[in-house]
Protein backbone atom coordinates (compact mmCIF):
# COMPACT_ATOMS: atom_id res chain seq x y z
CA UNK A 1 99.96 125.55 134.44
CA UNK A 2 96.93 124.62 132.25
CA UNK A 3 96.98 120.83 131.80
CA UNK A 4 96.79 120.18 127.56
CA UNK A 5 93.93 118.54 125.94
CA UNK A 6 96.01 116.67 123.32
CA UNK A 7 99.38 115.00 123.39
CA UNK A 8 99.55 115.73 119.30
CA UNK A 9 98.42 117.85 116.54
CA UNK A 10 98.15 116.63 113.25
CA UNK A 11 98.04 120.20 110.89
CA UNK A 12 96.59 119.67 107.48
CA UNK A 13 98.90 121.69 104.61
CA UNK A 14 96.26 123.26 102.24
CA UNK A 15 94.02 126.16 103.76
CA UNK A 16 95.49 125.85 107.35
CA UNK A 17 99.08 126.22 107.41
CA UNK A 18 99.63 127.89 103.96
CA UNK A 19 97.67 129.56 101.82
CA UNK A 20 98.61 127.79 98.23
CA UNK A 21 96.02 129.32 95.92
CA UNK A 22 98.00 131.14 93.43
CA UNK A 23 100.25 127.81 92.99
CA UNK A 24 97.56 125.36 93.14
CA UNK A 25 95.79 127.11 90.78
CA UNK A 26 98.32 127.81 87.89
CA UNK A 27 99.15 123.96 88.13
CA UNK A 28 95.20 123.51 87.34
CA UNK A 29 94.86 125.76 84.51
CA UNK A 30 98.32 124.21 83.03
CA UNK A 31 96.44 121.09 83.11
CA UNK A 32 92.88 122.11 81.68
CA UNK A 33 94.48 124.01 78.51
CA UNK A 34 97.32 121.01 78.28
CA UNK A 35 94.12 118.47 78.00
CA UNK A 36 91.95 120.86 75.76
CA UNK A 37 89.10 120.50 78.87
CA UNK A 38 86.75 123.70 78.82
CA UNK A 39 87.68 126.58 80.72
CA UNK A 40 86.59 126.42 84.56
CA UNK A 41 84.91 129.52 86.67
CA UNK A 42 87.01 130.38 89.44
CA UNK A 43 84.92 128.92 92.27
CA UNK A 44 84.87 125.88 90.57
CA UNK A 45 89.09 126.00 90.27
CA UNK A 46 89.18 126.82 94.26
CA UNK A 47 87.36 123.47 94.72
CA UNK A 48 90.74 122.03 93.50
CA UNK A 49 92.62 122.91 96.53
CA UNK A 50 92.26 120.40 99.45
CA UNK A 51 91.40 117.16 97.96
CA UNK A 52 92.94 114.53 95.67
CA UNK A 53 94.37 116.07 92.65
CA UNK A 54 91.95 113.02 90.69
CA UNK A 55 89.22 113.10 92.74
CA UNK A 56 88.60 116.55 91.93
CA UNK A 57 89.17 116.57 88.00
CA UNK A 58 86.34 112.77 88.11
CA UNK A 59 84.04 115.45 90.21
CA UNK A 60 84.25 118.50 87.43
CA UNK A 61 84.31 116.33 84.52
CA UNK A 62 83.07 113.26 84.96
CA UNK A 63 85.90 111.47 84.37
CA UNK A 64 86.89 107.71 85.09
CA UNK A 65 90.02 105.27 84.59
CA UNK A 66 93.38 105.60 83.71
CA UNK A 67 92.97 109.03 82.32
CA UNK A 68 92.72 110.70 85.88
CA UNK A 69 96.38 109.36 86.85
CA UNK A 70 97.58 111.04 84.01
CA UNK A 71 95.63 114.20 84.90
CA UNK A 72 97.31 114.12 88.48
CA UNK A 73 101.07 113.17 86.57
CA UNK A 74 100.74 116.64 84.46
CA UNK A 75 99.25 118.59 87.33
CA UNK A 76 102.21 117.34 89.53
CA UNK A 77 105.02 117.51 87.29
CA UNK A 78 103.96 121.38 86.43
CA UNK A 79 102.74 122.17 89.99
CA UNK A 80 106.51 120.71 91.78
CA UNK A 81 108.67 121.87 88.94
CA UNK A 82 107.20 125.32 88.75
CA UNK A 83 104.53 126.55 91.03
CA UNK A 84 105.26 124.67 94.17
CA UNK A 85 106.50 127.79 96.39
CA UNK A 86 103.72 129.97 95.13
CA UNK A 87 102.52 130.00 98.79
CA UNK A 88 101.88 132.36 102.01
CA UNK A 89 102.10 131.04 105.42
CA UNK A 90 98.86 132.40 107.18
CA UNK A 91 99.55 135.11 109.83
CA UNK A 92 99.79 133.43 113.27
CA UNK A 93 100.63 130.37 112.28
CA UNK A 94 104.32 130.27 113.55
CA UNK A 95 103.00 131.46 116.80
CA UNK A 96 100.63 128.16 117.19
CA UNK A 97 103.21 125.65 116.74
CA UNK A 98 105.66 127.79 119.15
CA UNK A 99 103.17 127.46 121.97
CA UNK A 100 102.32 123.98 120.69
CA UNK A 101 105.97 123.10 121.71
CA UNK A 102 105.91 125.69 124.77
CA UNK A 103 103.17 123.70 125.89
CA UNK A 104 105.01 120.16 125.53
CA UNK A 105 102.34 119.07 123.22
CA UNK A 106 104.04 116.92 119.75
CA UNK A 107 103.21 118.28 115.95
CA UNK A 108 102.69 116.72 112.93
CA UNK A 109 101.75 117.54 108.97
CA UNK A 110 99.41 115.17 107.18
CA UNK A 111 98.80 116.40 103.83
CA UNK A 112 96.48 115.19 100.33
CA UNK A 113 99.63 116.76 98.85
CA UNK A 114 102.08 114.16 97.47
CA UNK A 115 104.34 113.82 99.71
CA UNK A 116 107.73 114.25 98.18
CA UNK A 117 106.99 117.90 97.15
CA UNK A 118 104.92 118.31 100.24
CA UNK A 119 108.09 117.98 102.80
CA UNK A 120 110.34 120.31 100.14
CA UNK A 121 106.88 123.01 100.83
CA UNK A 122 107.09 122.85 103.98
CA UNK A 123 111.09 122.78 104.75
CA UNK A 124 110.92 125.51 102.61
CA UNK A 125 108.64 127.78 105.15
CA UNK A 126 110.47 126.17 108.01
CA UNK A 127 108.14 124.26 109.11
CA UNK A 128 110.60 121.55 109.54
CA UNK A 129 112.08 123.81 112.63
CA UNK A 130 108.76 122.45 115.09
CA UNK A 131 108.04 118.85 113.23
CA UNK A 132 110.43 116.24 111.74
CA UNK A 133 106.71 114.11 110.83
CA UNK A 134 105.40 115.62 107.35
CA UNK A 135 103.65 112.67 105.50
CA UNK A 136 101.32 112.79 102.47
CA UNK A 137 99.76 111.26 99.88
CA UNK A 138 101.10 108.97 97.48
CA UNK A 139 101.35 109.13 93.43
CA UNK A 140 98.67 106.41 92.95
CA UNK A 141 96.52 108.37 95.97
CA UNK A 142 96.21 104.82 97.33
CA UNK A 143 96.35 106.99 101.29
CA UNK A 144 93.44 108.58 102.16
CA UNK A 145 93.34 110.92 105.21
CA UNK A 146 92.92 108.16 108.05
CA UNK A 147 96.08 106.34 106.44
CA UNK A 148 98.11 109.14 106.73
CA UNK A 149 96.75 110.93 109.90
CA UNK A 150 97.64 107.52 111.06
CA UNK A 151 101.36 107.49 110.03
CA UNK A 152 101.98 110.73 111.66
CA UNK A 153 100.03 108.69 115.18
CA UNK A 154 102.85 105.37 114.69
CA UNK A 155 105.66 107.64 114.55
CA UNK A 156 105.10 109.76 117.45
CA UNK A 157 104.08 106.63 119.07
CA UNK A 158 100.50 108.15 119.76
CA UNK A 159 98.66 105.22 120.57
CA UNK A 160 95.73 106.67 122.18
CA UNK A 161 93.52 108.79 119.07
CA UNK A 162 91.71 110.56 122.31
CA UNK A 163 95.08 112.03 123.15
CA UNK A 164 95.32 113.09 119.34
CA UNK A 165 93.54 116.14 118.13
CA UNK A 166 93.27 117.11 113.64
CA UNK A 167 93.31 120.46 112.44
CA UNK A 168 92.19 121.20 108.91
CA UNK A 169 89.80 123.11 106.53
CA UNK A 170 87.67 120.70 104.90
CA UNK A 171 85.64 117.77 105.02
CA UNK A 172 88.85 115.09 103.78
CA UNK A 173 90.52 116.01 107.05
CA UNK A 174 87.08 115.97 109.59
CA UNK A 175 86.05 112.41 108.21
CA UNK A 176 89.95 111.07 108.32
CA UNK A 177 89.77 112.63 112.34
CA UNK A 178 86.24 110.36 113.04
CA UNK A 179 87.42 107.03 111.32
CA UNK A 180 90.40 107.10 113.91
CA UNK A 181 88.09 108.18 116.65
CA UNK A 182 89.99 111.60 117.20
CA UNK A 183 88.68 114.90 117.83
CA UNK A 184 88.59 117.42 114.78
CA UNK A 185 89.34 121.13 114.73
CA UNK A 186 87.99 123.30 111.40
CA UNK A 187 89.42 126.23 110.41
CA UNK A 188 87.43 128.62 108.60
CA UNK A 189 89.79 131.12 107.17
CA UNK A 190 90.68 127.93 104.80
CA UNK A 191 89.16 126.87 101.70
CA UNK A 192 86.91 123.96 102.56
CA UNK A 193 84.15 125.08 104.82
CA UNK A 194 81.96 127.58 103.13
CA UNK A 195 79.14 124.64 103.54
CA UNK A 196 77.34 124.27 106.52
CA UNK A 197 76.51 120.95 105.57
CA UNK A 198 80.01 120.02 105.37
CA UNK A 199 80.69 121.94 109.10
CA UNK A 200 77.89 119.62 110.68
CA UNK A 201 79.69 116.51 109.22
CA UNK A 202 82.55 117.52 110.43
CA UNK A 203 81.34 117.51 114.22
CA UNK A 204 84.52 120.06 115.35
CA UNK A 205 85.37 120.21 118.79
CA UNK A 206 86.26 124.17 117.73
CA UNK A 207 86.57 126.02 115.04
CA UNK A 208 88.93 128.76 114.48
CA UNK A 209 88.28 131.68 112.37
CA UNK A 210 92.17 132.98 112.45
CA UNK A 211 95.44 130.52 113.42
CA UNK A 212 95.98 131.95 116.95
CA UNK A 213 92.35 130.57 117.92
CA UNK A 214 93.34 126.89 117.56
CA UNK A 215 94.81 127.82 120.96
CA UNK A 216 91.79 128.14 122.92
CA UNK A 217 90.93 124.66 122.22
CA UNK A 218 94.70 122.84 122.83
């Protein structure tokens, strides 16, 4: 039997387990008209999906301060209350974490999502049926990816990050791998890495173009 790489995989949310556009977006544009902000082209509203709810509304705006929590408190209470299960698992995906477990390998979820409405996401696509650790981000986004890459690491009682491997489609999830001194897997059939700026940052170990090929690298 082929000897695993990894003792754990930690699967970002966003643009490698589900693919949340048509949610993630409608939350956005509830947001932009609520606020009166100009009307965004639609690359520029796929830039929303990934990263911190504020961090991305600072980036197209150029906004500062209090304002950007109550950006992120609209966007939320819209996005959870009404768009939240606007979402598509990506084919294959079931399949990974089946052989993940198959293989005697642990899973986890760390998500920039917040992290109540994260865990009803992902109970909701049975997700919960291969991990019991789904953590994400908090209302204040206080955790950034290393803090909560971290929490899923202290409750599996990972304490080795070379035995810990992150899979994910953007930059957030790449850096939050290196500050822990993991290895990081991209995924290209995401939303983050259309860059190739942002896939030599990211210094992947593999990249998979479709769910099944995170396999070859486990």
């Amino acid at each position: 039997m082929m000897e695993n790489r990894y003792d754990l995989v930690v699967f970002d949310v966003d643009g490698t387990l589900l693919d949340t556009t048509q949610g993630v977006l409608a939350g956005v544009k509830y947001t932009i008209e609520k606020m009166g902000y100009p009307e965004l082209k639609e690359e520029q509203m796929k830039s929303f999906i990934g990263p911190p709810i504020q961090d991305s509304f600072a980036k197209m705006y150029g906004l500062q301060g209090p304002v950007l929590q109550e950006l992120a408190t609209i966007f939320r209470d819209r996005y959870s209350q009404v768009d939240l299960l606007k979402a598509v698992p990506y084919d294959g995906i079931y399949k990974v974490f089946e052989k993940i477990q198959e293989r005697g390998m642990k899973s986890a979820i760390a998500t920039y999502k917040r992290e109540d409405y994260a865990i009803t996401l992902l109970k909701h696509f049975s997700f919960d049926r291969y991990t019991f650790v789904m953590y994400g981000a908090d209302h204040e986004n206080k955790r950034k990816k290393k803090d909560i890459i971290q929490m899923c690491m202290e409750a599996l009682k990972i304490k080795n990050p070379k035995r810990a491997v992150m899979v994910g489609d953007t930059i957030h999830d790449a850096l939050g791998a290196q500050e822990l001194g993991m290895d990081f897997i991209g995924v290209t059939y995401g939303f983050g890495f259309g860059k190739e700026e942002d896939m030599a940052l990211a210094k992947a170990v593999g990249w998979a173009d479709k769910p099944e090929d995170l396999l070859l690298y486990l």
